[in-house]
C-alpha atoms as a PDB file:
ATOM      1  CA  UNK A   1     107.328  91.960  80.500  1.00  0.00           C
ATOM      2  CA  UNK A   2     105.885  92.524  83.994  1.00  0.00           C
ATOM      3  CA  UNK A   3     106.800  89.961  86.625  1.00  0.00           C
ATOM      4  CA  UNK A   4     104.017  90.542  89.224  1.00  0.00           C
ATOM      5  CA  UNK A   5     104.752  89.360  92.722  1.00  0.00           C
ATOM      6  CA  UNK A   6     101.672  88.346  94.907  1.00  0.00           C
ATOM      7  CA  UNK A   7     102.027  87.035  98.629  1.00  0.00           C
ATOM      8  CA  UNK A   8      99.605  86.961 101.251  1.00  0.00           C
ATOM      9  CA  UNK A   9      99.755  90.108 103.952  1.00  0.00           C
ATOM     10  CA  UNK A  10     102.988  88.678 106.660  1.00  0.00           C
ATOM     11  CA  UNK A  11     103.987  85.760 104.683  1.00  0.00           C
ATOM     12  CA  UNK A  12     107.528  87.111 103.882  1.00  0.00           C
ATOM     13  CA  UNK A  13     105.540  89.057 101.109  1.00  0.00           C
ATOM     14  CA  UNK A  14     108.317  91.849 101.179  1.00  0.00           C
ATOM     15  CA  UNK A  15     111.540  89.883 101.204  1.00  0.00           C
ATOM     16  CA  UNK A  16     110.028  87.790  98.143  1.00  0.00           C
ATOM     17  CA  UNK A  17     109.249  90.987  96.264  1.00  0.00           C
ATOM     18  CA  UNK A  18     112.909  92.013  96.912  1.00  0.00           C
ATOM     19  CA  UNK A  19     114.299  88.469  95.987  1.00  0.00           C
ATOM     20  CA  UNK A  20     112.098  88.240  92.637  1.00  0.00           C
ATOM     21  CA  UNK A  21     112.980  91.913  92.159  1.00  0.00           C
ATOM     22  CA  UNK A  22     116.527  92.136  92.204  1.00  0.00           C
ATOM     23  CA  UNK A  23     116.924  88.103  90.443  1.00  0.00           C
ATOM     24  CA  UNK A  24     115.046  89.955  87.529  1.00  0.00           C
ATOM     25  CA  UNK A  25     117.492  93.282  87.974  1.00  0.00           C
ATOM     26  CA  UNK A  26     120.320  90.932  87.048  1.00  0.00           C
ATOM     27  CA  UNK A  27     119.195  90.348  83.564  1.00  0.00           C
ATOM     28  CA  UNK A  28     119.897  94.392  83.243  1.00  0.00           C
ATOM     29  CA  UNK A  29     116.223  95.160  83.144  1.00  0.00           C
ATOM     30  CA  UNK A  30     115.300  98.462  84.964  1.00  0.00           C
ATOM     31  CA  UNK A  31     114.296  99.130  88.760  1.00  0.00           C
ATOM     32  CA  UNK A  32     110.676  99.069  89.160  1.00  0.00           C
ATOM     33  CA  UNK A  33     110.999 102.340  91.014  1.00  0.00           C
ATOM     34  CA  UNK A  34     112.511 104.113  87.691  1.00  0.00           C
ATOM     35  CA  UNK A  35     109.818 102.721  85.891  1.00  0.00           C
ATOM     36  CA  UNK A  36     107.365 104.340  88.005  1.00  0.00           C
ATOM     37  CA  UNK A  37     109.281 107.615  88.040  1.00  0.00           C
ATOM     38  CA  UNK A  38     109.660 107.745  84.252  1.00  0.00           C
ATOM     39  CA  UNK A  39     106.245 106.845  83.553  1.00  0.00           C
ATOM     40  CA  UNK A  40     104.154 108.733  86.058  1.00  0.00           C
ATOM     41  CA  UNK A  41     102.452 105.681  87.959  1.00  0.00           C
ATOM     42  CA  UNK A  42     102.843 106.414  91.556  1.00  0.00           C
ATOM     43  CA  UNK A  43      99.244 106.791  91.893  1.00  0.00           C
ATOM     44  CA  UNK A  44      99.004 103.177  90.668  1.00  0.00           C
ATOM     45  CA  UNK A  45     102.111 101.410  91.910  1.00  0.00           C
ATOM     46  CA  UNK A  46     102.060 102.924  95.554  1.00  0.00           C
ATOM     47  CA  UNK A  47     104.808 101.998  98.337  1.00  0.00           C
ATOM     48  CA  UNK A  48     108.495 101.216  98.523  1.00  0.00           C
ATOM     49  CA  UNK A  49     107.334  98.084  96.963  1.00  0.00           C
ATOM     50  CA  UNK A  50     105.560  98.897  94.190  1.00  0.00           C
ATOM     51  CA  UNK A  51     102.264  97.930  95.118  1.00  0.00           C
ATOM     52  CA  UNK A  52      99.869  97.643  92.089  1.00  0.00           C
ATOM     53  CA  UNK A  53      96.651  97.226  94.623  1.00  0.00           C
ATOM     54  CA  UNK A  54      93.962  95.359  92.970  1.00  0.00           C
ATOM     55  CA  UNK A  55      94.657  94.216  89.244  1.00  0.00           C
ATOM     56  CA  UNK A  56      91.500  95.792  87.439  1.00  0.00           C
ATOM     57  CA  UNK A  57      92.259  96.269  83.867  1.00  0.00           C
ATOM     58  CA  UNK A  58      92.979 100.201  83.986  1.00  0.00           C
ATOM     59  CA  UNK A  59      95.343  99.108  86.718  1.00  0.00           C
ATOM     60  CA  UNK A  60      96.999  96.754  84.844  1.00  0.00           C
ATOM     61  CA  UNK A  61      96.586  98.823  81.600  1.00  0.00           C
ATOM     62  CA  UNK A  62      98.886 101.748  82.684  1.00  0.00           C
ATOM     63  CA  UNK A  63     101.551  99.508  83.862  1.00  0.00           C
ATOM     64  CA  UNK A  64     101.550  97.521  80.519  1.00  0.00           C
ATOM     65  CA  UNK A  65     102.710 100.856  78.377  1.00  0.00           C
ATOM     66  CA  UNK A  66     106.170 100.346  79.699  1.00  0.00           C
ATOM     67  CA  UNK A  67     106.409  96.731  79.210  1.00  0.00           C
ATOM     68  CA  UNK A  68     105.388  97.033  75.682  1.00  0.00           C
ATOM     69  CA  UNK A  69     108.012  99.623  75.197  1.00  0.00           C
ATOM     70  CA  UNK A  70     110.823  96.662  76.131  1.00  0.00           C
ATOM     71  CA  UNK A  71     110.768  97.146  80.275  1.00  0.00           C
ATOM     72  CA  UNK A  72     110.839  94.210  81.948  1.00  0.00           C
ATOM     73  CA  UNK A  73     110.329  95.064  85.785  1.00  0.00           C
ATOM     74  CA  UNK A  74     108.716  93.690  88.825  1.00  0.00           C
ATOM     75  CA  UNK A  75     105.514  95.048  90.745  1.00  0.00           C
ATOM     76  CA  UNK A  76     104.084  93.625  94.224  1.00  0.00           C
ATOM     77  CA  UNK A  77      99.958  93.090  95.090  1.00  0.00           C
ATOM     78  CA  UNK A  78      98.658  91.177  97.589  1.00  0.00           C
ATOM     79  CA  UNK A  79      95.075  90.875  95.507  1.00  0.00           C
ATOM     80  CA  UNK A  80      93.712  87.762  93.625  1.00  0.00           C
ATOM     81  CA  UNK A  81      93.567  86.924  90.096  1.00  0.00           C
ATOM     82  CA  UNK A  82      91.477  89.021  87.416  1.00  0.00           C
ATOM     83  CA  UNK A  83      90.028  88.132  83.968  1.00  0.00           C
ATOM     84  CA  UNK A  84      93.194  90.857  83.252  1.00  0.00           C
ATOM     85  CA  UNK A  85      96.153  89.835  84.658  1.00  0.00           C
ATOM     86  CA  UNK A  86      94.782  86.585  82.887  1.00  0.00           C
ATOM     87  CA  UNK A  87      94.465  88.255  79.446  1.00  0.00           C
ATOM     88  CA  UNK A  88      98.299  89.530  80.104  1.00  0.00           C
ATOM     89  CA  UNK A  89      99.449  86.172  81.037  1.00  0.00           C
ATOM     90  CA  UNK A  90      98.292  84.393  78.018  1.00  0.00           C
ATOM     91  CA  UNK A  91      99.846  87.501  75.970  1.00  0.00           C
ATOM     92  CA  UNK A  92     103.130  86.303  77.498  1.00  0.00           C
ATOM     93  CA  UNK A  93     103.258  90.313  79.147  1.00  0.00           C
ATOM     94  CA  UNK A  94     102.479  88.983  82.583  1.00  0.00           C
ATOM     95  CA  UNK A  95     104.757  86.077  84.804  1.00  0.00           C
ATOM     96  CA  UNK A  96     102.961  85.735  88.063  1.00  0.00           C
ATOM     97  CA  UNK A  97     104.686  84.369  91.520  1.00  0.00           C
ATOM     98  CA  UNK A  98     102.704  84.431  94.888  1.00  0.00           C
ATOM     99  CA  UNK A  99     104.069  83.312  98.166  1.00  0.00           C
ATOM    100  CA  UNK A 100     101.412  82.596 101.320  1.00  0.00           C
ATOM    101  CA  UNK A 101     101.587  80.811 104.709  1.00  0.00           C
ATOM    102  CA  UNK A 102      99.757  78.858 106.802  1.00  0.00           C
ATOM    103  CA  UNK A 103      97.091  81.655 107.660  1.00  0.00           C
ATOM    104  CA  UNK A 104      96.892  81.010 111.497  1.00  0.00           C
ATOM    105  CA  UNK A 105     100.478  82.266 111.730  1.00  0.00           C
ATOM    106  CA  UNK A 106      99.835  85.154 108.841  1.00  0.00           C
ATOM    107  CA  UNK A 107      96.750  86.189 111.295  1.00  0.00           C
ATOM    108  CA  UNK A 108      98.706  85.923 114.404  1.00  0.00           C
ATOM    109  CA  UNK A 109     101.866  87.599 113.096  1.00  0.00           C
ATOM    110  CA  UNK A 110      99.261  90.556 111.691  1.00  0.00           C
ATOM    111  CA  UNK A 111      97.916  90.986 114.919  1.00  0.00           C
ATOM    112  CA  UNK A 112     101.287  91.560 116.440  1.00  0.00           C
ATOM    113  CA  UNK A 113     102.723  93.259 114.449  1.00  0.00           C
ATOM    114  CA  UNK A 114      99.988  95.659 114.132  1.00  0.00           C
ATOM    115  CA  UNK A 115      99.918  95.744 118.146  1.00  0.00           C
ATOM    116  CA  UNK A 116     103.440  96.646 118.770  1.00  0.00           C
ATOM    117  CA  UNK A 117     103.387  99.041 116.227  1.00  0.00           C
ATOM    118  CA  UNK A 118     100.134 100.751 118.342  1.00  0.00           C
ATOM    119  CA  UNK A 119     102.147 100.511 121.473  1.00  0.00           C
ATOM    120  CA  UNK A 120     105.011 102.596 119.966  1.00  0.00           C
ATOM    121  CA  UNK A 121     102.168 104.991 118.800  1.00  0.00           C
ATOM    122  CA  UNK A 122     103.280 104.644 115.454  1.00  0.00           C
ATOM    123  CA  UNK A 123     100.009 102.716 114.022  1.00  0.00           C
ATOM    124  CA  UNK A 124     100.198 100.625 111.011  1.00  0.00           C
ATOM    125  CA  UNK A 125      98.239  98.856 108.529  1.00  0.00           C
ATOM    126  CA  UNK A 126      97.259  95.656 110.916  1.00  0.00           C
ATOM    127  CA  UNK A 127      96.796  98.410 114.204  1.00  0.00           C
ATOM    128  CA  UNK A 128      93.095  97.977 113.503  1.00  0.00           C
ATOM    129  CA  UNK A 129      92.890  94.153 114.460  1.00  0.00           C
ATOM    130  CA  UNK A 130      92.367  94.502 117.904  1.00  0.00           C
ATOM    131  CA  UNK A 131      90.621  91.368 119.116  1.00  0.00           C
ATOM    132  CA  UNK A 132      90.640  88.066 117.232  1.00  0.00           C
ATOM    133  CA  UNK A 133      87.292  88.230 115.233  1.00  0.00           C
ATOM    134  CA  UNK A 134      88.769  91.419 113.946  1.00  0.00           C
ATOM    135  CA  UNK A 135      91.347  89.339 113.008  1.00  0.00           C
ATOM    136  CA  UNK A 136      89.959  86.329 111.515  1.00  0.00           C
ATOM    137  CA  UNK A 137      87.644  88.820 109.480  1.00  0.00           C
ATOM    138  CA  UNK A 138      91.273  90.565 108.068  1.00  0.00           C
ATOM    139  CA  UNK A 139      92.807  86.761 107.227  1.00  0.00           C
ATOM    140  CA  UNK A 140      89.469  85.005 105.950  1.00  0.00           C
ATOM    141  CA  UNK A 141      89.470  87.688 102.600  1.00  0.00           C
ATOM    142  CA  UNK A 142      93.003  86.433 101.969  1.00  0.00           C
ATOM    143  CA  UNK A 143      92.320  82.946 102.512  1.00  0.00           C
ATOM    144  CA  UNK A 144      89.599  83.643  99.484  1.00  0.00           C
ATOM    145  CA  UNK A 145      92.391  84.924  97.652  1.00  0.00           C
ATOM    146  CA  UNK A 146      94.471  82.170  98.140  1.00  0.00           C
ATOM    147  CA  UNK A 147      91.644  79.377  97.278  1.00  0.00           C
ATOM    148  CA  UNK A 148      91.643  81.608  94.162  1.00  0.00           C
ATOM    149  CA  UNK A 149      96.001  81.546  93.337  1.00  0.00           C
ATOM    150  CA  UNK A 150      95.700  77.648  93.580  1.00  0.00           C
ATOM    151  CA  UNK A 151      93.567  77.364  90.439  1.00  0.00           C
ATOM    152  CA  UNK A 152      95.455  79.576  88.756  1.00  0.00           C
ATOM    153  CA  UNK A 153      97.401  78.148  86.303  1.00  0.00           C
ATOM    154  CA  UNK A 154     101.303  78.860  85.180  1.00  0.00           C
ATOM    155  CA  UNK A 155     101.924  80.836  88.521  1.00  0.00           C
ATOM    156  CA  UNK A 156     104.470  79.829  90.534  1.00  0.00           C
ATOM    157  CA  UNK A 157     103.258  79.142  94.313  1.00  0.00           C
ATOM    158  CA  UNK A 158     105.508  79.401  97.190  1.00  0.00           C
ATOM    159  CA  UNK A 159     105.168  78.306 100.988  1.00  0.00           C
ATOM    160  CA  UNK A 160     106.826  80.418 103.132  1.00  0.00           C
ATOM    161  CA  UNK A 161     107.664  77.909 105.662  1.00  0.00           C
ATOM    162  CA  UNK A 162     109.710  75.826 102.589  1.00  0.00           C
ATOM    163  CA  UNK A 163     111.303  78.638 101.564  1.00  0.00           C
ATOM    164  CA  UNK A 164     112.458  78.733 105.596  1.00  0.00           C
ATOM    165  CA  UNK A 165     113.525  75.314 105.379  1.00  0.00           C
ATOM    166  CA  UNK A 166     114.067  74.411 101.922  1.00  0.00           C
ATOM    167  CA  UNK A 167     115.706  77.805 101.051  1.00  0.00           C
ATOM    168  CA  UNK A 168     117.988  76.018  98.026  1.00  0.00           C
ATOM    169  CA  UNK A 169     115.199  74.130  96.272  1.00  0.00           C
ATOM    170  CA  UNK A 170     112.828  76.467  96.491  1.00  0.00           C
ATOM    171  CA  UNK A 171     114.671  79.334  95.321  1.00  0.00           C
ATOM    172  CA  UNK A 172     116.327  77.209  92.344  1.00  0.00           C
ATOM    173  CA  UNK A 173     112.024  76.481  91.531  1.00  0.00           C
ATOM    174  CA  UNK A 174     111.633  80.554  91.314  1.00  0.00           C
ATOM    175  CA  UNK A 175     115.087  80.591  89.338  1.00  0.00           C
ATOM    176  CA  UNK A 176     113.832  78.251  86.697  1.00  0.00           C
ATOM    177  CA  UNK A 177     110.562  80.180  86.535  1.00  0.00           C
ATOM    178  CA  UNK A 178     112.220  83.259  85.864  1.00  0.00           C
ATOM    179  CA  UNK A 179     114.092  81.344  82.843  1.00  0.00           C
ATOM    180  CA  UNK A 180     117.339  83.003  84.905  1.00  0.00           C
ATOM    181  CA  UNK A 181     120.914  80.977  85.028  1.00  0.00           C
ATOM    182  CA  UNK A 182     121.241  79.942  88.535  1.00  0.00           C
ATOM    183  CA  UNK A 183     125.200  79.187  87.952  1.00  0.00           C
ATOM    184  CA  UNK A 184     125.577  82.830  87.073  1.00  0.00           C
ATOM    185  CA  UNK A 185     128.037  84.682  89.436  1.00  0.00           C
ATOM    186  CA  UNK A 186     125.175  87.724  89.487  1.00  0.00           C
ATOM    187  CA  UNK A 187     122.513  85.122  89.996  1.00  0.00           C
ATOM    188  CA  UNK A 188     124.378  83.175  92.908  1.00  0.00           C
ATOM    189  CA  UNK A 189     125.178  86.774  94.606  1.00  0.00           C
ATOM    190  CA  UNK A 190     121.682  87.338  94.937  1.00  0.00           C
ATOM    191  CA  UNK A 191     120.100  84.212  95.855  1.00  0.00           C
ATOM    192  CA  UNK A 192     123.304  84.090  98.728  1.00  0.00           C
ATOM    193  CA  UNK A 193     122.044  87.748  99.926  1.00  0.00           C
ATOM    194  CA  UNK A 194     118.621  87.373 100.141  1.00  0.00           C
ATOM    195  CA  UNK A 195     117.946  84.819 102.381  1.00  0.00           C
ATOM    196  CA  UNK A 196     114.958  84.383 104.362  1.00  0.00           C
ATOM    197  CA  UNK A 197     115.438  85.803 108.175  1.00  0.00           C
ATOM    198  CA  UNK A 198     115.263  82.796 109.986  1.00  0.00           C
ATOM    199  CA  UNK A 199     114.738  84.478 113.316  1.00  0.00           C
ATOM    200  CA  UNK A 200     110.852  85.235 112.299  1.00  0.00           C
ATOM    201  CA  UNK A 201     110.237  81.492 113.241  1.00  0.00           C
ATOM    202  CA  UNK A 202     111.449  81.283 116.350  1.00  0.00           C
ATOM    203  CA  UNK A 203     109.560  85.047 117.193  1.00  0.00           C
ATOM    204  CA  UNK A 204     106.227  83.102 115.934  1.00  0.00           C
ATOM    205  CA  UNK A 205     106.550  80.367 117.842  1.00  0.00           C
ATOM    206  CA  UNK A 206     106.071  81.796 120.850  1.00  0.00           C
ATOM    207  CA  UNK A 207     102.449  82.016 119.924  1.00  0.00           C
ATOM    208  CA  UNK A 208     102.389  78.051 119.147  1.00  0.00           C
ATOM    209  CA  UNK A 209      99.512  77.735 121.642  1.00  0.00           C
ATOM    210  CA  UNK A 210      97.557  80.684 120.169  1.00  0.00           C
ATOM    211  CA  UNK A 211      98.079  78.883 117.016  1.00  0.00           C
ATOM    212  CA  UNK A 212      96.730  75.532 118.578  1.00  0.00           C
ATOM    213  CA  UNK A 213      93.480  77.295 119.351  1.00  0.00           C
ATOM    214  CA  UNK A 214      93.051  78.992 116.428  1.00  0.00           C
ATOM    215  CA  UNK A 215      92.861  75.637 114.296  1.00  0.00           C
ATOM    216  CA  UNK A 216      89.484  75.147 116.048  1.00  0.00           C
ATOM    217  CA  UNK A 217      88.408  78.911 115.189  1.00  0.00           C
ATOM    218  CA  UNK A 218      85.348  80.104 113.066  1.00  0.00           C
ATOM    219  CA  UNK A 219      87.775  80.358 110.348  1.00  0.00           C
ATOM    220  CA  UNK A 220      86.973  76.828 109.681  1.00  0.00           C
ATOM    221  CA  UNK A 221      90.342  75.653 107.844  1.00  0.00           C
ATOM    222  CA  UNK A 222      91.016  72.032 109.804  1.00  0.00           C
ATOM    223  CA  UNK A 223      89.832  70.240 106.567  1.00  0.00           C
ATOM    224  CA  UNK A 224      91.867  72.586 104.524  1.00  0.00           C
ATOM    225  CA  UNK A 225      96.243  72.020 103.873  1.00  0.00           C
ATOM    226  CA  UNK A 226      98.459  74.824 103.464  1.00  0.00           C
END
């Protein structure tokens, strides 16, 4: 089986993957980066992560081989749904989690990041948004994507400011979803490791009045909850 982890671009995306990832790596199941290796797919699953990029059906298709061989093994994207990963799910091959956050702070915390990283003159993948319609462009296509996750049905959805606050009941909702044993010492080890960094929401708060501003912004999302 593939357990594909989806989270919107500097919602904690990473840290999820790695929480998801090494929850499933307790149940014995191989690393995701062996699985690659042994199978020839870094040109599909690219990164340290694993990213599978958008899930069209070849995509998905050459990652499948290894599940169907008994792998079970977890892969990152930060793309919406497809008529393919829906085929998978139904064919119990696919178990989907995604993880987003309110996008004003996702779009702020892009820009930021990818501003620092400019400064150090070691450009990154959010260096481009310069100014804030660059910005709101780069956040609006994964607001689409997450209008599209809601619908979906049997994924698991995730807030990244519960999982902040809430750590315990949210990550006993992804243990559950996983069909893991959360009162397993390996289990317990992980979810105790893995913790959210806290820090990130004091960091992001200094932009609170950005933030305040933004609400108002073309991206027209006042009428929308996240």
């Amino acid at each position: 089986m593939i357990v594909l982890a989806v989270g919107m671009p500097r919602a904690g995306s990473g840290w999820h993957y790695n929480l998801v990832h090494d929850l499933i790596k307790t149940t014995g199941c191989a690393d995701a980066r062996d699985i690659r290796e042994r199978y020839r797919l870094q040109n599909i699953l690219t990164e340290v992560n694993c990213n599978i990029g958008v899930l069209y059906a070849r995509r998905l298709a050459m990652v499948t081989l290894p599940a169907l061989t008994g792998n079970t093994f977890v892969i990152k994207a930060h793309a919406g749904p497809t008529p393919a990963s829906r085929l998978l799910q139904r064919l119990g091959l696919l178990r989907i989690t995604y993880i987003y956050r309110d996008p004003r702070d996702a779009m702020l915390s892009a820009y930021d990041y990818g501003q620092r990283a400019l400064k150090k003159g070691r450009p990154n993948a959010f260096s481009h948004l310069t100014d804030f319609q660059k910005s709101v462009a780069f956040i609006m296509d994964y607001v689409h994507i997450w209008e599209k996750w809601m619908n979906e049905k049997d994924v698991l959805v995730s807030r990244y400011e519960d999982l902040l606050t809430d750590y315990d009941n949210e990550v006993a909702r992804l243990v559950g979803f996983l069909k893991l044993n959360g009162s397993k010492p390996e289990v317990r080890k992980v979810t105790e490791v893995i913790v959210p960094v806290r820090r990130r929401v004091s960091r992001d708060s200094t932009s609170t009045r950005a933030r305040s501003g933004a609400s108002g912004n073309p991206m027209t999302l006042k009428n929308k909850r996240f």
